[in-house]
Protein backbone atom coordinates (compact mmCIF):
# COMPACT_ATOMS: atom_id res chain seq x y z
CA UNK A 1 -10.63 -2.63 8.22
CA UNK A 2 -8.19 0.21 8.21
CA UNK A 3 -6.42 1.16 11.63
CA UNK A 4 -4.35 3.83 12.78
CA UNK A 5 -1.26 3.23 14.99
CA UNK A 6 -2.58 3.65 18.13
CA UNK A 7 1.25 4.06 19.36
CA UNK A 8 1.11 7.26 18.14
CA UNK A 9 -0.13 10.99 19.09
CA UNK A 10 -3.28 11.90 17.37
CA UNK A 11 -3.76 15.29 15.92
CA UNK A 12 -6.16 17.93 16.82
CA UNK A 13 -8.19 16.24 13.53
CA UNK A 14 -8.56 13.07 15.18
CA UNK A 15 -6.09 11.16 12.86
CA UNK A 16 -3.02 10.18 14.12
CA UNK A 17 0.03 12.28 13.61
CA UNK A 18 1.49 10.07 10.98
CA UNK A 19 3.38 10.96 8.21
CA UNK A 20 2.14 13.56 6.35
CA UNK A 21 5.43 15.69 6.15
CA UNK A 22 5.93 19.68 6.33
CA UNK A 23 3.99 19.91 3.23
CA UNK A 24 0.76 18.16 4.26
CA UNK A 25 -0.96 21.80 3.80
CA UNK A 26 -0.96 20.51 0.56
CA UNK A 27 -3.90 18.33 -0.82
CA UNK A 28 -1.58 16.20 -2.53
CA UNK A 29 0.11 15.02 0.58
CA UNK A 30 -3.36 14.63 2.63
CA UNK A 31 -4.00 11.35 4.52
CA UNK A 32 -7.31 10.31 2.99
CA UNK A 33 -10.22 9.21 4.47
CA UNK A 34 -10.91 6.04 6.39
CA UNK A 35 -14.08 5.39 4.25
CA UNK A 36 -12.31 6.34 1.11
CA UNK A 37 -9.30 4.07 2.06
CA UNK A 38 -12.18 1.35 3.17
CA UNK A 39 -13.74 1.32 -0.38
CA UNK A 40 -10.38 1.17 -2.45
CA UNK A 41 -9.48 -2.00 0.00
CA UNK A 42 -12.64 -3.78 -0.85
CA UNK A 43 -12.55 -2.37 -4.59
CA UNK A 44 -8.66 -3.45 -4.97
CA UNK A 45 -9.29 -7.43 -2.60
CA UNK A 46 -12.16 -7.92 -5.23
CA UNK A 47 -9.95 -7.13 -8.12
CA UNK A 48 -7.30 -9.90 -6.37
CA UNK A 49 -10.07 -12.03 -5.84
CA UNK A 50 -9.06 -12.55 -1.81
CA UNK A 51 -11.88 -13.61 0.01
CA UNK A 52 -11.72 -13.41 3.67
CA UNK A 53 -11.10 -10.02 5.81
CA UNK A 54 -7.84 -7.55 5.66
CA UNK A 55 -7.33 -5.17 8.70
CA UNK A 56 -4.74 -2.69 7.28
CA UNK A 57 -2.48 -0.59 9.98
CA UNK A 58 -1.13 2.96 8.77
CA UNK A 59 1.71 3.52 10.77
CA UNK A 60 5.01 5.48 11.06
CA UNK A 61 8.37 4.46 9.22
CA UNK A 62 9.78 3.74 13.23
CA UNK A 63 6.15 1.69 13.71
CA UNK A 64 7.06 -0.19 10.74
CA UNK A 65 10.73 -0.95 11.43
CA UNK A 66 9.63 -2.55 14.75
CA UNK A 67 7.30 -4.84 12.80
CA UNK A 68 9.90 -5.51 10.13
CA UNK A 69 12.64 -6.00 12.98
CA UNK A 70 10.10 -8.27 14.73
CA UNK A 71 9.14 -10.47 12.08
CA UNK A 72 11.65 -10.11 9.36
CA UNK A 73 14.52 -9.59 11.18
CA UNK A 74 15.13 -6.42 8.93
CA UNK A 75 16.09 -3.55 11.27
CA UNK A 76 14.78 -1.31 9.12
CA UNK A 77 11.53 0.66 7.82
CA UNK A 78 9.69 -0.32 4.74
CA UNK A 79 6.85 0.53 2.61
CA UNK A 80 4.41 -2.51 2.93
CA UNK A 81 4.24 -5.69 5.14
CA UNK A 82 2.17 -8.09 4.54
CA UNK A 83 0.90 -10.90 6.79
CA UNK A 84 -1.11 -13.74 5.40
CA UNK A 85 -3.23 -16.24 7.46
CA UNK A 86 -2.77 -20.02 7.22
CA UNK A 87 -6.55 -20.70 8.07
CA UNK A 88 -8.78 -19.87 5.51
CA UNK A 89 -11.62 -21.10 7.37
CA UNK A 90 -11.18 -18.49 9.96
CA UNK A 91 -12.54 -15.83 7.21
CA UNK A 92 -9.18 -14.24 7.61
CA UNK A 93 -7.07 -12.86 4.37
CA UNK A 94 -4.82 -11.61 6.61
CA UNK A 95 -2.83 -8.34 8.10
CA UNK A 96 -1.22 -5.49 6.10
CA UNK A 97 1.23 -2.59 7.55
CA UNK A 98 1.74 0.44 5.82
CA UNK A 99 4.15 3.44 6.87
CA UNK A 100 2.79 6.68 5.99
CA UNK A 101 5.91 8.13 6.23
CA UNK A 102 7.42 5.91 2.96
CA UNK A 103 4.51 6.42 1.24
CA UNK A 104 4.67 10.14 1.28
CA UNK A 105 8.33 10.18 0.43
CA UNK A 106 7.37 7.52 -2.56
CA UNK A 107 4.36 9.92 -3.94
CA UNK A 108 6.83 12.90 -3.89
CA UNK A 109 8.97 10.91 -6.03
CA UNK A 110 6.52 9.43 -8.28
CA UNK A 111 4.70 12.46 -8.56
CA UNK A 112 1.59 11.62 -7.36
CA UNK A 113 -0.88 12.15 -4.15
CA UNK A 114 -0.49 10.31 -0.88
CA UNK A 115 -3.48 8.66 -1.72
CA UNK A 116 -2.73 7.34 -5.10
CA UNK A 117 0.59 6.19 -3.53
CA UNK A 118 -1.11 4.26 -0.36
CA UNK A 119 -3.66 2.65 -2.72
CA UNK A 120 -0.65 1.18 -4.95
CA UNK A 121 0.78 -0.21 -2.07
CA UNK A 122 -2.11 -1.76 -0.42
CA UNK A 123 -3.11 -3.40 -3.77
CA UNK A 124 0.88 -4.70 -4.00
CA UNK A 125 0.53 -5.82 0.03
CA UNK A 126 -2.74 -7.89 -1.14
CA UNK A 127 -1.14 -9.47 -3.82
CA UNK A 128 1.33 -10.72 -1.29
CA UNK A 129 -1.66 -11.70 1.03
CA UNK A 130 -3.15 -14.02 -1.92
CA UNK A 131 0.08 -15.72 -1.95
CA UNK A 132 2.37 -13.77 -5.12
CA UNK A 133 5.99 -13.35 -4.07
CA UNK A 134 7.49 -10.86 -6.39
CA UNK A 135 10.93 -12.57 -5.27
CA UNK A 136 10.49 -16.02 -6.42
CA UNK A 137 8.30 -16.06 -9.34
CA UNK A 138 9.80 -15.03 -12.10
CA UNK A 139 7.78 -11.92 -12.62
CA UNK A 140 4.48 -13.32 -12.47
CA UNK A 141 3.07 -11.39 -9.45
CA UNK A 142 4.53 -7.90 -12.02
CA UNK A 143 2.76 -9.56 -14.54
CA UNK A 144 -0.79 -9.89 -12.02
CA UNK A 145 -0.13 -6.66 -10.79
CA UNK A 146 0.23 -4.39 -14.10
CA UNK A 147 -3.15 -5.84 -15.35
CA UNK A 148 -4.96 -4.81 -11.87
CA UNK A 149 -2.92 -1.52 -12.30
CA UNK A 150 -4.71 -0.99 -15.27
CA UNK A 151 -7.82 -2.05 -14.24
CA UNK A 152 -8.08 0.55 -11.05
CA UNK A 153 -6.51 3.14 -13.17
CA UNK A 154 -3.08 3.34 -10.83
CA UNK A 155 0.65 4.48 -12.08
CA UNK A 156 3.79 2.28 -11.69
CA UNK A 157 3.66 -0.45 -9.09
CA UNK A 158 6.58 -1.19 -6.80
CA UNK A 159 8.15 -4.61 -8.41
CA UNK A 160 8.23 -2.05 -11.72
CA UNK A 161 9.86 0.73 -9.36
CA UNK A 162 11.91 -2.14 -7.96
CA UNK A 163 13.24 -3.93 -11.23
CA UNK A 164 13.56 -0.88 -13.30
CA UNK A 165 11.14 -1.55 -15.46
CA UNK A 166 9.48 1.08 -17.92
CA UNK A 167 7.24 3.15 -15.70
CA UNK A 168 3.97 3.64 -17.13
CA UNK A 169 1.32 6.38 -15.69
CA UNK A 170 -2.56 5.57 -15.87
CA UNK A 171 -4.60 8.36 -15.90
CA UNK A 172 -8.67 8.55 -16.36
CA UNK A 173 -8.96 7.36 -19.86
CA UNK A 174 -7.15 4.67 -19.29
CA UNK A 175 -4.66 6.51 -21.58
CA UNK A 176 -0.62 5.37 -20.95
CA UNK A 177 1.56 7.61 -20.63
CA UNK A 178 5.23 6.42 -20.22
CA UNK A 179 8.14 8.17 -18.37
């Protein structure tokens, strides 16, 4: 299920006025869809193989800095949080908490759209949900996360961006470009 902040104003659209900065006239910097957002979840939790269901927030980067404040004890914003359930029988994978606002400064960087950029990080926040921790296993969640990279044709991932490892750009074709 994808959410909006409901802390925050919503445009004259009906979406929320997150993120999308002083260029969001462009395409490349437009908040997709909930249904297209919907069908990369389910495409990307199948491709993890999480069962159970994922309610996704889009939020601000000061939305996000409460949450990481609150639970991490990191007074700061971040790209993804991720909050797994300890019930499985409850049918619950868990939470995730995405700030629009990193994500569009990320796709500028990376060269990409918004959208490309928010499905990389929800597939990175579901990883975390199925239990990887980029931080403690000696690159095996990179490892799980290049192959499903592949697999739903997306550019670098972040424990690439964040080890500074070689980059490598998927586009339709599956052909690999590297920068």
């Amino acid at each position: 299920m994808i959410l909006f902040d409901p802390d925050q104003p919503e445009a004259a659209n009906g979406f929320p006025q997150l993120a999308v900065p002083p260029a969001s006239t462009s395409s490349r910097a437009a908040l997709p869809t909930k249904p297209t957002l919907t069908r990369y979840l389910r495409q990307a939790q199948s491709a993890v193989g999480l069962p159970g269901e994922v309610s996704v927030l889009l939020t601000t980067d000061a939305g996000i800095r409460k949450l990481n404040r609150r639970f991490r004890h990191k007074n700061k914003a971040t790209d993804v949080l991720s909050f797994p359930m300890n019930d499985p029988a409850s049918g619950l994978a868990g939470d995730l908490a995405i700030s629009v606002d990193t994500a569009a400064r990320q796709a500028r960087e990376q060269g990409h759209t918004l959208g490309v950029e928010l499905r990389v990080l929800l597939l990175h926040g579901l990883l975390h949900l199925a239990g990887h921790d980029h931080e403690t296993d000696k690159g095996k969640m990179a490892k799980i996360e290049a192959k499903l990279r592949g697999q739903l044709k997306l550019p670098s991932g972040l424990v690439e961006r964040m080890q500074g490892l070689p980059v490598h750009k998927v586009w339709p074709g599956n052909r690999k470009l590297t920068r």
